[in-house]
N, C-alpha and C. Protein backbone atom coordinates (compact mmCIF):
# COMPACT_ATOMS: atom_id res chain seq x y z
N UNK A 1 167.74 111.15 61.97
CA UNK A 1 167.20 111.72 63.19
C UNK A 1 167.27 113.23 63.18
N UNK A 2 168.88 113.93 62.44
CA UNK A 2 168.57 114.96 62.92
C UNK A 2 169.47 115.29 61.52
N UNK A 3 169.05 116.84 61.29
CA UNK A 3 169.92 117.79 60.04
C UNK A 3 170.52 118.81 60.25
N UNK A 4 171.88 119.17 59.69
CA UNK A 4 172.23 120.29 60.20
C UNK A 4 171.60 121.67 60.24
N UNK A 5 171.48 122.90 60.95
CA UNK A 5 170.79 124.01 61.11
C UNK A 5 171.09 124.73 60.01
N UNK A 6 172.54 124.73 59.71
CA UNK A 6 172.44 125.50 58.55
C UNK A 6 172.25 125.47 57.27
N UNK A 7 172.17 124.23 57.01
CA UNK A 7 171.73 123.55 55.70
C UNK A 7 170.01 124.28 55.83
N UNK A 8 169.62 124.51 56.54
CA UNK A 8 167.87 124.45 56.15
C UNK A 8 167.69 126.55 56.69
N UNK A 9 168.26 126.80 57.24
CA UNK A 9 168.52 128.16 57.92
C UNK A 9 167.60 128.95 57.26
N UNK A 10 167.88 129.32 55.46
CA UNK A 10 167.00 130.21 54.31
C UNK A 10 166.25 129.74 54.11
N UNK A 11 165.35 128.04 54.15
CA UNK A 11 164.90 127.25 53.42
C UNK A 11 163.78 126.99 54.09
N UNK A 12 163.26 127.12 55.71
CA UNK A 12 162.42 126.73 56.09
C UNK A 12 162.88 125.00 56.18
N UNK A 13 161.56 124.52 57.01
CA UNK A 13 161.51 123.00 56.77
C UNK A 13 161.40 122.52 55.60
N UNK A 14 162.58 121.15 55.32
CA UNK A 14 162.52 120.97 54.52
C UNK A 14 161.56 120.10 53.82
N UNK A 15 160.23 120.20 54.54
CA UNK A 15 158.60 119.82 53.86
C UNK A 15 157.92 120.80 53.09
N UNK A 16 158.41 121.89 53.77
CA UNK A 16 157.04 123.27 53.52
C UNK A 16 157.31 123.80 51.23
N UNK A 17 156.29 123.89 51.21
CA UNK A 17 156.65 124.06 49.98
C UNK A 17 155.73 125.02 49.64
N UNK A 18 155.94 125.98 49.09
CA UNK A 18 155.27 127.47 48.50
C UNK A 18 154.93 127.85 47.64
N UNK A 19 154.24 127.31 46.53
CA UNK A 19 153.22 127.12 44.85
C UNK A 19 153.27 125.85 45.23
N UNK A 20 151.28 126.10 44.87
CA UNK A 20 150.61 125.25 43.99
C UNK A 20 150.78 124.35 45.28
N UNK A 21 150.27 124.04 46.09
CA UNK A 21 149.79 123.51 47.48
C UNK A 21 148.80 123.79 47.68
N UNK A 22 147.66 123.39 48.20
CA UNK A 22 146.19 123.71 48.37
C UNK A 22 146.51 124.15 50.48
N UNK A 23 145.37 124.75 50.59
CA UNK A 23 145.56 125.32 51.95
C UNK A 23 145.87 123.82 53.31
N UNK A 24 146.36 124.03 54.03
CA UNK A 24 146.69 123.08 54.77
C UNK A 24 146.54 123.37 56.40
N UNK A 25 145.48 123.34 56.73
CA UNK A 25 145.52 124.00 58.12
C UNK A 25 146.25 123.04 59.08
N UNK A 26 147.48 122.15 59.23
CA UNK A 26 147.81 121.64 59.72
C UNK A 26 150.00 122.54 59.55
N UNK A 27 149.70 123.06 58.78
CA UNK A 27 151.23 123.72 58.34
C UNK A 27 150.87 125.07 57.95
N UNK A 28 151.66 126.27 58.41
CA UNK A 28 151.84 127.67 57.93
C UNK A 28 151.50 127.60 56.56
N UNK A 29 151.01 129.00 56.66
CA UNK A 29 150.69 129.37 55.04
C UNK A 29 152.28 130.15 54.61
N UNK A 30 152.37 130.51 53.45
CA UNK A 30 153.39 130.62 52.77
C UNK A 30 154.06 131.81 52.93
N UNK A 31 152.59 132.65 53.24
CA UNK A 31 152.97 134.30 53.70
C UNK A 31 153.84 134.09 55.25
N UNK A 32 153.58 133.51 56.05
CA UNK A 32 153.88 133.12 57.75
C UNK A 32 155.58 132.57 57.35
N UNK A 33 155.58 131.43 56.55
CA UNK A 33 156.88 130.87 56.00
C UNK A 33 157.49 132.00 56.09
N UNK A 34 157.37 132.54 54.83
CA UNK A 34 158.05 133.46 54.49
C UNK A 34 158.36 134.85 55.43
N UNK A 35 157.79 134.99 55.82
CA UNK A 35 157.92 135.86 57.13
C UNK A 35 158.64 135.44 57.88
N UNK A 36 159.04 134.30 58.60
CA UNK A 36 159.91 134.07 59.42
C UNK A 36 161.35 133.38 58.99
N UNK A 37 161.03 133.21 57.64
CA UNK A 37 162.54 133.05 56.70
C UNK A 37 163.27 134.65 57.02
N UNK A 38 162.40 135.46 56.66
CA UNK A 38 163.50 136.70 56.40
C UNK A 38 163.60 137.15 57.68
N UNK A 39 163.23 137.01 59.01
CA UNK A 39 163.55 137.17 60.28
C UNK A 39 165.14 136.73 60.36
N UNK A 40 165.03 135.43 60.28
CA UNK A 40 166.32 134.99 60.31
C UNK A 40 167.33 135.24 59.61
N UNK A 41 167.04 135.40 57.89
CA UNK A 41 167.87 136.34 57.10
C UNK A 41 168.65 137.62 57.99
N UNK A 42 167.62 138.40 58.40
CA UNK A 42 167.97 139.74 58.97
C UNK A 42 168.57 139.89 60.12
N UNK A 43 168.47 138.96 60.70
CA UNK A 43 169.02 138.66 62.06
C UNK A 43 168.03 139.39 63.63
N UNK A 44 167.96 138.63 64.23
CA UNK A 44 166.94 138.70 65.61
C UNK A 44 167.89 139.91 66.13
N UNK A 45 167.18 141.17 66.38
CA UNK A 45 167.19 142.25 67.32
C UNK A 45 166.44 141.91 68.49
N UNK A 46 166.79 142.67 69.58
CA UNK A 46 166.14 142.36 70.65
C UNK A 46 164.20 142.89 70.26
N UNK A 47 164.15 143.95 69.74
CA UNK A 47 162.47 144.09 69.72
C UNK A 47 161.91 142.80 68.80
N UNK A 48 162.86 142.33 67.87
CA UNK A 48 162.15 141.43 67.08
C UNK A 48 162.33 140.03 68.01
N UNK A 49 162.79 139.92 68.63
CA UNK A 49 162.93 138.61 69.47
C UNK A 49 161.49 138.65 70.84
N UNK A 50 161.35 139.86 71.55
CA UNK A 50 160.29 140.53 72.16
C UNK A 50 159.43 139.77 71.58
N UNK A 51 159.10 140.23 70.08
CA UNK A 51 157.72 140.08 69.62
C UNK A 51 157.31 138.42 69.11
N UNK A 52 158.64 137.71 68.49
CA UNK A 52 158.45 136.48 68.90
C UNK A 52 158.34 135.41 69.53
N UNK A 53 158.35 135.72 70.81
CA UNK A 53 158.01 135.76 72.49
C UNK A 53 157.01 135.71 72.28
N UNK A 54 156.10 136.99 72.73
CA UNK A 54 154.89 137.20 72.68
C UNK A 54 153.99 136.01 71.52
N UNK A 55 154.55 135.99 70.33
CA UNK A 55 153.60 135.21 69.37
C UNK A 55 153.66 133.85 69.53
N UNK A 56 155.03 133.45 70.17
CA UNK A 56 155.06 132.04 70.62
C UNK A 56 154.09 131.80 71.89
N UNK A 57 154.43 132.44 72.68
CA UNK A 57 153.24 132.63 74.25
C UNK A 57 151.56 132.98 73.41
N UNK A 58 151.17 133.84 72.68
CA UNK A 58 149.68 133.90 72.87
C UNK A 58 149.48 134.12 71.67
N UNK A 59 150.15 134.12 70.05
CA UNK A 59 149.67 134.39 68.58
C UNK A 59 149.57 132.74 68.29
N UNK A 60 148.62 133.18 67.15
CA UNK A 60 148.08 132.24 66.30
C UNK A 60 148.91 130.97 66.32
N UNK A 61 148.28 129.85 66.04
CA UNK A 61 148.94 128.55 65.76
C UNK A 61 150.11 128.77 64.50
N UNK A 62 149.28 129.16 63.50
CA UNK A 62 150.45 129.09 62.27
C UNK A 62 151.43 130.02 62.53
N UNK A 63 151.30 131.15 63.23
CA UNK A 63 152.55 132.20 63.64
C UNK A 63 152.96 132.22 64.61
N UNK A 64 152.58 131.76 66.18
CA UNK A 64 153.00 130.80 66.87
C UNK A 64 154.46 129.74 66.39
N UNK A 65 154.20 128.96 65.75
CA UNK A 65 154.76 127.96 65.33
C UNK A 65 156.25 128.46 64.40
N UNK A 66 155.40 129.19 63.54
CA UNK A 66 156.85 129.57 62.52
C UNK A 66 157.81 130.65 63.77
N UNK A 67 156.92 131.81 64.72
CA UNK A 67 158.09 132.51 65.55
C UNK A 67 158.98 131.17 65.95
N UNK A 68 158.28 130.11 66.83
CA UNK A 68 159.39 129.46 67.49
C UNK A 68 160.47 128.62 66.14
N UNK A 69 160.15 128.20 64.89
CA UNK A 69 160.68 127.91 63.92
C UNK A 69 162.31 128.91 64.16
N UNK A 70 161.77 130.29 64.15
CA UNK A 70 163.10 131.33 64.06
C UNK A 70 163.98 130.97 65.03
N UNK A 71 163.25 130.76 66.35
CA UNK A 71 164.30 130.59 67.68
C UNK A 71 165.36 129.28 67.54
N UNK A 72 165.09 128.27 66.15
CA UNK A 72 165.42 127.51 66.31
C UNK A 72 166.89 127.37 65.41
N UNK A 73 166.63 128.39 64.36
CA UNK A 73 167.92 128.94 63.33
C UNK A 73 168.36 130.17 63.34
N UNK A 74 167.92 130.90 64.13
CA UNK A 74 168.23 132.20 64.24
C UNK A 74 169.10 132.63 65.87
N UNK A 75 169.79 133.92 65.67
CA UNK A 75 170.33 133.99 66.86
C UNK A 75 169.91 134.55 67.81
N UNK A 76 169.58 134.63 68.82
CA UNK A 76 169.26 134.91 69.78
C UNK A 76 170.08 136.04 70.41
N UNK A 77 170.28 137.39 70.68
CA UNK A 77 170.85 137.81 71.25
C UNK A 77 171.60 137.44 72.93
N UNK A 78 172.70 137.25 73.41
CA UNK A 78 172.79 136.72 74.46
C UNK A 78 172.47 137.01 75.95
N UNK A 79 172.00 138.12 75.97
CA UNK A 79 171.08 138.78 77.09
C UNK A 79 169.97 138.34 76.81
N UNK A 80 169.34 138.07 75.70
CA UNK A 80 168.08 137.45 76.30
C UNK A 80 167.53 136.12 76.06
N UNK A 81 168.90 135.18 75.98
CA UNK A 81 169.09 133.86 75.27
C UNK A 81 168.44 133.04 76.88
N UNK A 82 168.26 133.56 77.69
CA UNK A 82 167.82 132.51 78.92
C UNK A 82 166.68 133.47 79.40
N UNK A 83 165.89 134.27 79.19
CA UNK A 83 164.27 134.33 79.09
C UNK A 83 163.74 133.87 77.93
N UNK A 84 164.43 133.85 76.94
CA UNK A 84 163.18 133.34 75.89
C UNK A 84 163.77 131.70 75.80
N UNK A 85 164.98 131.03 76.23
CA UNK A 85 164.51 129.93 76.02
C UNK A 85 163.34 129.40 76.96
N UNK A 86 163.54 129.94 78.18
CA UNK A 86 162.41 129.79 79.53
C UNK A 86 161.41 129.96 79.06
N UNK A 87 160.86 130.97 78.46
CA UNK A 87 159.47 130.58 77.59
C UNK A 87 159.27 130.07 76.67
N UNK A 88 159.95 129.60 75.84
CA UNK A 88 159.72 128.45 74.94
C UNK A 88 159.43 126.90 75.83
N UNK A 89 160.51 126.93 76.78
CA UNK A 89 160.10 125.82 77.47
C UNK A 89 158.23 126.12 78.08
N UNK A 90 158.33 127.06 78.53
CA UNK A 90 156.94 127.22 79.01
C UNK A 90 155.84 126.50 77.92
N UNK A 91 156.01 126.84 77.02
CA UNK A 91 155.10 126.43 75.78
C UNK A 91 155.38 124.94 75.47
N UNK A 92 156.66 124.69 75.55
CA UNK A 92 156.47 123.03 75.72
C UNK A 92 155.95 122.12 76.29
N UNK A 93 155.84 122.65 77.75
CA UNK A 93 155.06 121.84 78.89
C UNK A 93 153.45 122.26 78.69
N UNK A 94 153.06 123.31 77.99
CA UNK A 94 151.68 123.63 77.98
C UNK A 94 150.97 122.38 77.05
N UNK A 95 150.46 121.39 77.62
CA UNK A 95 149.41 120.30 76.97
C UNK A 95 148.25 121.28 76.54
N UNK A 96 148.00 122.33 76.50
CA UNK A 96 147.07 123.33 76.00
C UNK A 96 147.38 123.69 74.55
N UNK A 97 148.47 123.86 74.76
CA UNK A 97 148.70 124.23 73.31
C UNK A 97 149.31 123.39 71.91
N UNK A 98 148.69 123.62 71.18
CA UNK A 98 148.87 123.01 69.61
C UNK A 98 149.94 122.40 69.43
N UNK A 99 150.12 120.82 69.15
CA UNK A 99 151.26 119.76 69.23
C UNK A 99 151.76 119.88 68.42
N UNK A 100 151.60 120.66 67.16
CA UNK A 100 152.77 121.34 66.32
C UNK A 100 153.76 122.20 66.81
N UNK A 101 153.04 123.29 67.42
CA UNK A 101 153.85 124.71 68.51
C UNK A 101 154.89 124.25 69.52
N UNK A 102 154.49 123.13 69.85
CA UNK A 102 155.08 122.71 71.34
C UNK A 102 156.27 121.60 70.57
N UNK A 103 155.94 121.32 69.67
CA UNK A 103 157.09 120.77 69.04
C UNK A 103 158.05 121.37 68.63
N UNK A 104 157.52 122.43 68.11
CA UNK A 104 158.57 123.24 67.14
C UNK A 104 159.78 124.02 68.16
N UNK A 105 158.54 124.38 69.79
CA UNK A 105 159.35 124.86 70.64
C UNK A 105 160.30 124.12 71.18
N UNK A 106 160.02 122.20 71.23
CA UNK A 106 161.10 121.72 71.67
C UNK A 106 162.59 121.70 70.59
N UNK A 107 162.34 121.43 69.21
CA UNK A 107 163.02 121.87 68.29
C UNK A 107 164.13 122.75 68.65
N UNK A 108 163.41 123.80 68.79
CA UNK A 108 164.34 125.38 68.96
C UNK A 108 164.77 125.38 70.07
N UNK A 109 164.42 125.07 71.28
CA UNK A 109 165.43 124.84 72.41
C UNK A 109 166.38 123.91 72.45
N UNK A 110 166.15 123.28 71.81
CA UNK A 110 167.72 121.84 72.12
C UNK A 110 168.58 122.08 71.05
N UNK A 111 167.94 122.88 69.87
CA UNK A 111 169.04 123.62 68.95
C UNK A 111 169.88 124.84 69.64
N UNK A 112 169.08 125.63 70.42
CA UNK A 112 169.58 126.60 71.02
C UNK A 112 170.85 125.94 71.97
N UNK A 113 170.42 124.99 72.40
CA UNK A 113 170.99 124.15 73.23
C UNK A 113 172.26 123.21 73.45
N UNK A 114 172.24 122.85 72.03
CA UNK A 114 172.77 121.67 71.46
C UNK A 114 174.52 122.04 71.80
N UNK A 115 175.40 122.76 72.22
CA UNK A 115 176.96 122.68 72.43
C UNK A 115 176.64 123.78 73.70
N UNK A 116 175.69 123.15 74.49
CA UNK A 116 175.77 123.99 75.82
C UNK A 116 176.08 123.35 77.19
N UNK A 117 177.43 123.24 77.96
CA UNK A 117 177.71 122.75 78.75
C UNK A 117 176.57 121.66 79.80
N UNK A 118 177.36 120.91 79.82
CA UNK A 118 176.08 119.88 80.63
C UNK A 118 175.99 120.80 81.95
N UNK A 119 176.34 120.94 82.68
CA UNK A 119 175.78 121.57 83.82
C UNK A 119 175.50 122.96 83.66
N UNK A 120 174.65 123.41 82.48
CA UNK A 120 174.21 124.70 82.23
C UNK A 120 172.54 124.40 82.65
N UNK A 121 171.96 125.36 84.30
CA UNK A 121 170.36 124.81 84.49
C UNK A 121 169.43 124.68 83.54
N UNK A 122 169.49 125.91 82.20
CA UNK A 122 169.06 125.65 81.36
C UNK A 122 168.52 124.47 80.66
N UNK A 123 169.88 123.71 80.22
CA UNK A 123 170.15 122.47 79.61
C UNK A 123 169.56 121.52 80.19
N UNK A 124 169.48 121.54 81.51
CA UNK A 124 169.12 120.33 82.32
C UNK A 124 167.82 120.76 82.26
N UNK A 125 167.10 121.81 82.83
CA UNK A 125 165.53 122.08 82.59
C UNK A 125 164.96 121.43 81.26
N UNK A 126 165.57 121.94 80.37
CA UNK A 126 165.38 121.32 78.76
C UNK A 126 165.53 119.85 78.74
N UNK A 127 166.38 119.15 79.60
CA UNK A 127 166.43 117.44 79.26
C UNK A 127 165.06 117.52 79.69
N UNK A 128 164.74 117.66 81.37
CA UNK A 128 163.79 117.40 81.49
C UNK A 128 162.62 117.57 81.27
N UNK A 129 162.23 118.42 80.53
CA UNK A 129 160.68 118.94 79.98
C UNK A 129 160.76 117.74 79.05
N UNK A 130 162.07 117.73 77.74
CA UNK A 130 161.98 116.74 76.75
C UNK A 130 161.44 115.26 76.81
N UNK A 131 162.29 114.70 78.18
CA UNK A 131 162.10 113.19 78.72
C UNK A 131 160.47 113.25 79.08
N UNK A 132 159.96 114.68 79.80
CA UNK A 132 158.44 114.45 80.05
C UNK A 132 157.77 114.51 78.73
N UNK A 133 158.35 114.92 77.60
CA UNK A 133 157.12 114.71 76.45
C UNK A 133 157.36 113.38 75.46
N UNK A 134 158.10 112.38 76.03
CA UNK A 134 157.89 111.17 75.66
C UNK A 134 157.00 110.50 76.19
N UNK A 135 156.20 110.63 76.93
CA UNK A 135 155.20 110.46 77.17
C UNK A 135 153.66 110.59 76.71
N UNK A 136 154.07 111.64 76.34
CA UNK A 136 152.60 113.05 75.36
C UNK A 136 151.75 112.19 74.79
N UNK A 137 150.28 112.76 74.88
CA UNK A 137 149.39 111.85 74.46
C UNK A 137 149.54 112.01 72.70
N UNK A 138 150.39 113.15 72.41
CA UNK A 138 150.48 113.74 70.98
C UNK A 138 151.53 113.23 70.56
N UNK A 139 151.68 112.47 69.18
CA UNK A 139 152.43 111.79 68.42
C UNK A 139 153.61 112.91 68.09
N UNK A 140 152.97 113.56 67.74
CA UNK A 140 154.07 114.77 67.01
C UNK A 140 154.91 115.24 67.96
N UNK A 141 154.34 115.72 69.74
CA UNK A 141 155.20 116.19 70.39
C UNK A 141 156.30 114.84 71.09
N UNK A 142 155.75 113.67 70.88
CA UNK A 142 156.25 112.51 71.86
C UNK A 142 157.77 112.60 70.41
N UNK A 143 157.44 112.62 69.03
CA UNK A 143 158.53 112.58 68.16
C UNK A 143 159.17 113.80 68.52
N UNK A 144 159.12 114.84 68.36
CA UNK A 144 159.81 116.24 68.62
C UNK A 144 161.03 116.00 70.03
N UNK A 145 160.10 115.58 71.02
CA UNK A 145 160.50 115.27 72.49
C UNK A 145 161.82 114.11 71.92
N UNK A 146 161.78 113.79 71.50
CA UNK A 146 162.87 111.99 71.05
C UNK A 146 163.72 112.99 70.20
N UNK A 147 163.51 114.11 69.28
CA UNK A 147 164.38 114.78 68.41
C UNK A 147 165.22 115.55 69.05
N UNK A 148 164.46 116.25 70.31
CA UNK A 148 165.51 116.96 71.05
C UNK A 148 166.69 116.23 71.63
N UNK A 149 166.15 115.64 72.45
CA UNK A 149 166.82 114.71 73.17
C UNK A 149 167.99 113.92 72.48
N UNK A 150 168.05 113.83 71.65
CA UNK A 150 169.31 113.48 70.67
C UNK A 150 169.98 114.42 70.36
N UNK A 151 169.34 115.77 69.85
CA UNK A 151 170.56 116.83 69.88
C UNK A 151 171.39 116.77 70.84
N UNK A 152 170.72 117.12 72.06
CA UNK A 152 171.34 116.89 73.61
C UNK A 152 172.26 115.86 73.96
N UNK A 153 171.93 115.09 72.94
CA UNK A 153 172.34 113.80 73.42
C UNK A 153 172.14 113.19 74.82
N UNK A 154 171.43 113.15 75.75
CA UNK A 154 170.83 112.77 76.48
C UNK A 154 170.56 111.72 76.59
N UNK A 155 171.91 110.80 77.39
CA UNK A 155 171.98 109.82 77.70
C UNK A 155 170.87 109.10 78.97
N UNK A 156 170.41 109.77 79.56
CA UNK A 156 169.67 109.39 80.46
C UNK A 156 168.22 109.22 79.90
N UNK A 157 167.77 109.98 79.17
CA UNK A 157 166.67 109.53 78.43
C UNK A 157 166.77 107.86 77.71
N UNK A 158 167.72 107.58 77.54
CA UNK A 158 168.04 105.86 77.13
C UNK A 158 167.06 105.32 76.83
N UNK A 159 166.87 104.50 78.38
CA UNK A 159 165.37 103.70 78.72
C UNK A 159 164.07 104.00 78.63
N UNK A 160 163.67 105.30 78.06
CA UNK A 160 162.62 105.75 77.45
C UNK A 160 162.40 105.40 76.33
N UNK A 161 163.91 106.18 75.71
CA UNK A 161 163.91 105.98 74.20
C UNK A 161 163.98 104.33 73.93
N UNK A 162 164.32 103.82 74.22
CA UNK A 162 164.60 102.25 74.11
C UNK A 162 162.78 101.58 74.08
N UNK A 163 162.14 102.20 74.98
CA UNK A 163 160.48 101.73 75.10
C UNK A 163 159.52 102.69 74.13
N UNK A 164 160.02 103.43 73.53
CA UNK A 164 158.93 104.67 72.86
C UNK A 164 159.57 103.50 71.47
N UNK A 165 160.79 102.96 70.93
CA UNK A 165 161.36 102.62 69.81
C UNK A 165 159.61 101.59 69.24
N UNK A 166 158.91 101.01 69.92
CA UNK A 166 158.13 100.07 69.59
C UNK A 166 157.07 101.34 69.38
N UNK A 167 156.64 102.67 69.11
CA UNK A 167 155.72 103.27 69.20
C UNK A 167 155.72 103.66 67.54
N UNK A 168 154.57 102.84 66.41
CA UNK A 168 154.59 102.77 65.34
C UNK A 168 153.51 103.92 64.84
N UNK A 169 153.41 104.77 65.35
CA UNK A 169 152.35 106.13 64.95
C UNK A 169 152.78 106.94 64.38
N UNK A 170 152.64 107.41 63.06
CA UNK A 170 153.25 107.78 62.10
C UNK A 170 152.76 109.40 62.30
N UNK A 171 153.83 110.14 61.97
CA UNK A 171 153.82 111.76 61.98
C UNK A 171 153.74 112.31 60.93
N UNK A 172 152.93 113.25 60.52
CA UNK A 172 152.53 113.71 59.06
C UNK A 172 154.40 114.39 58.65
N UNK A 173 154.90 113.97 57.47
CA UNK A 173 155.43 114.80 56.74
C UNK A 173 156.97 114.14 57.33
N UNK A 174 156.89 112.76 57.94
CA UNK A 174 158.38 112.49 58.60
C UNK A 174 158.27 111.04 58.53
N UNK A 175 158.24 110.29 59.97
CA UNK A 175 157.77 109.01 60.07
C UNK A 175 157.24 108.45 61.14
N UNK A 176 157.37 107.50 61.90
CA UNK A 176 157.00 106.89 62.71
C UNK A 176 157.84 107.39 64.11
N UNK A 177 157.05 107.57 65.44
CA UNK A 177 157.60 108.05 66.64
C UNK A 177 158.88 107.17 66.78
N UNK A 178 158.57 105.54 66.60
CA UNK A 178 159.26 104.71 67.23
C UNK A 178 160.57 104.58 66.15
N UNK A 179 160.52 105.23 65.37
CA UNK A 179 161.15 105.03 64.00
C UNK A 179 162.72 106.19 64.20
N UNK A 180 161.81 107.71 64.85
CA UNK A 180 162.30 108.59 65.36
C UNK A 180 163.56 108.00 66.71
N UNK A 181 163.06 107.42 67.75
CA UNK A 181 162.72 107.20 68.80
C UNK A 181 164.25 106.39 68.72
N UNK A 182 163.96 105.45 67.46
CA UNK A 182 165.51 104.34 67.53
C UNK A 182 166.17 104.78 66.58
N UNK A 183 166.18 106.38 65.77
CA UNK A 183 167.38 106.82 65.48
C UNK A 183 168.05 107.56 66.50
N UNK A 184 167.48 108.06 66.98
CA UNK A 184 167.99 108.75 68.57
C UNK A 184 168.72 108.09 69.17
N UNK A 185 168.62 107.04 69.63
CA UNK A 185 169.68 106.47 70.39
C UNK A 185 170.74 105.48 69.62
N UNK A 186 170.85 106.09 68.62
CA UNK A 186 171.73 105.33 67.57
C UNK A 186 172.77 107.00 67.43
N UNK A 187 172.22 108.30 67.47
CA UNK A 187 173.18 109.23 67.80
C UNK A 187 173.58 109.38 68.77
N UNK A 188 172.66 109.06 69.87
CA UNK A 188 173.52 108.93 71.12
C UNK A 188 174.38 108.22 71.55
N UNK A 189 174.30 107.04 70.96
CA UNK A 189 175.23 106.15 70.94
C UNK A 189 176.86 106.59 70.35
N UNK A 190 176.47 107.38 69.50
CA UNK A 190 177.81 107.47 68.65
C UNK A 190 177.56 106.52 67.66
N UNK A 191 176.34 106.37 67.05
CA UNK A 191 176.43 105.66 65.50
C UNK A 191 175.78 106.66 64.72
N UNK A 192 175.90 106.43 62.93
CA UNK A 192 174.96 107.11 62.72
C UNK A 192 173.68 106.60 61.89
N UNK A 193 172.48 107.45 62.44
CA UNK A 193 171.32 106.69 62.20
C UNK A 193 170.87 106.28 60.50
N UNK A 194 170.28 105.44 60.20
CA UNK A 194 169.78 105.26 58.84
C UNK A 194 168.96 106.07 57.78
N UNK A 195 168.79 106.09 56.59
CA UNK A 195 168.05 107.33 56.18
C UNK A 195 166.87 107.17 56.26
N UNK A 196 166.07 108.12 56.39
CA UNK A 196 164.75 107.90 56.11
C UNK A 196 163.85 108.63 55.36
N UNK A 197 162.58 107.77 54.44
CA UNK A 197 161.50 108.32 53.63
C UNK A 197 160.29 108.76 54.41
N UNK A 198 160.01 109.56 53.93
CA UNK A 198 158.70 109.64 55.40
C UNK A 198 157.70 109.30 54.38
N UNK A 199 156.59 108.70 55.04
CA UNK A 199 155.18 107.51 54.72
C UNK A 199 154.69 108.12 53.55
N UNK A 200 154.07 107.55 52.71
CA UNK A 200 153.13 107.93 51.67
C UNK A 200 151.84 108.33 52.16
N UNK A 201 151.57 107.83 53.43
CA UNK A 201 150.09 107.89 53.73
C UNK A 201 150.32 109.57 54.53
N UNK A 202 151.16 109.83 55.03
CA UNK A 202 151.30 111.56 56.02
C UNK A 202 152.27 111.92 55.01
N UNK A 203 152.35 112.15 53.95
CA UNK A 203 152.92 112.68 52.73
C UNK A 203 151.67 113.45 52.10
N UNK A 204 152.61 115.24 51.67
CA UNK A 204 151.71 115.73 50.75
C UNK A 204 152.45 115.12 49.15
N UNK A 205 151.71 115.18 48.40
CA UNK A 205 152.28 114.82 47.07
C UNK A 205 153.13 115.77 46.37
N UNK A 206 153.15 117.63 47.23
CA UNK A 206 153.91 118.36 46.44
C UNK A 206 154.52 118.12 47.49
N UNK A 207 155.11 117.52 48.96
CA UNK A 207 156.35 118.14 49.63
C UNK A 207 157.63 117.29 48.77
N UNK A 208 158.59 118.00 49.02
CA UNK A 208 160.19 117.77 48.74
C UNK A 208 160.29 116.53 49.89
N UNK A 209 161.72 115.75 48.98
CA UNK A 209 161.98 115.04 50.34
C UNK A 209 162.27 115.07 51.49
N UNK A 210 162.39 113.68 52.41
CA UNK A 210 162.45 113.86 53.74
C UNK A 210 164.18 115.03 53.86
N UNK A 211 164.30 115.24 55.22
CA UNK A 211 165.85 116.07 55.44
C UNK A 211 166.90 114.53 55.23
N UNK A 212 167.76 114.92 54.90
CA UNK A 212 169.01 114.07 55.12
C UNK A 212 169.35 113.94 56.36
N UNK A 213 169.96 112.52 57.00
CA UNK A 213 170.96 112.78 57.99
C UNK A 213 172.13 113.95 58.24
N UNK A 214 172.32 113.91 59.59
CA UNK A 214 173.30 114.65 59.87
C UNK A 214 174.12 114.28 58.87
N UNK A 215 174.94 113.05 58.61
CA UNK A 215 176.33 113.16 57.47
C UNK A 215 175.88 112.99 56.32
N UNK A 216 174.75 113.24 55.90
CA UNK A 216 174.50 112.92 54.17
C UNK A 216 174.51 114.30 53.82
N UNK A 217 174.77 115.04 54.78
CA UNK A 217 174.98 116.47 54.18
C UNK A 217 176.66 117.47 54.18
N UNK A 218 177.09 117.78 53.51
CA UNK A 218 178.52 118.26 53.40
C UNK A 218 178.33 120.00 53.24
């Protein structure tokens, strides 16, 4: 269900792969990757956090996507760790925008998130945008939405997750929502979830394998 942040931190997702890939307008190009790898290398200043704001709110899909990528391994300065998660959430709830972006934004908020007191409004704003995108007419964001929500651990999402588990729509480059959906509540539970291959059919033939579980990694 889920991998640790710092295992992947330098590495990008661990799908994206950089030679000898043909163009993919569904994933960043390599230049964008790479650009927001060394963001995080360098560490988020407040102007560089500014500007990935802005690119998450109104730049391109592929740079769009990789800024909120940064918000999701990178640090946030703490003065402005509760406006920009607020607009990331903004971009989550936007059904306007690109079900990659809005994923990636739920991603990076429940990472941002993830050892933040339960009664932080934040946190709770964030359950709830998440629990509303199990719903999403978009496969990718309804999986993203089920990914957060397990960071969170978000017990109240349960009975969602328990009804999305039968949702067999497979996500390029991972697996199935419902697949997602009932490892989630196998971390919430306090178990840990099973490994998984992601499909041959939403497989590129050059990506690397799927991420490891949380404990298959040391």
């Amino acid at each position: 269900m889920r991998f640790r942040p710092n295992s992947v931190a330098l590495d990008g997702r661990w799908w994206l792969s950089f030679g000898g890939v043909p163009a993919d307008p569904q994933r960043p190009s390599p230049v964008t990757i790479e650009w927001a790898k060394s963001l995080v290398a360098a560490g988020l200043t407040d102007d560089v956090v500014a500007e990935l704001l802005e690119l998450v709110r109104h730049g391109s899909d592929d740079r769009a996507e990789m800024a909120a990528w940064t918000f999701a391994f990178g640090d946030i300065p703490p003065d402005l760790r509760s406006d920009t998660l607020r607009g990331l959430l903004d971009v989550v709830t936007d059904t306007d925008r690109h079900a990659e972006l809005r994923g990636q934004a739920a991603e990076a908020v429940a990472q941002q998130l993830e050892f933040s007191d339960n009664t932080d409004p934040l946190r709770q704003a964030a359950e709830a945008a998440l629990i509303e995108l199990l719903s999403d007419d978009s496969p990718i964001v309804r999986f993203w939405g089920a990914f957060g929500l397990g960071t969170l651990k978000t017990r109240a999402a349960l009975p969602l997750l328990e009804a999305l588990a039968g949702d067999n729509t497979p996500v390029p480059r991972w697996w199935t929502v419902g697949e997602e959906a009932a490892d989630v509540i196998e971390w919430i539970e306090g178990r840990v979830p099973p490994g998984r291959v992601g499909t041959g059919a939403t497989r590129h033939p050059a990506d690397p394998p799927s991420p490891p579980r949380a404990d298959d990694t040391t």
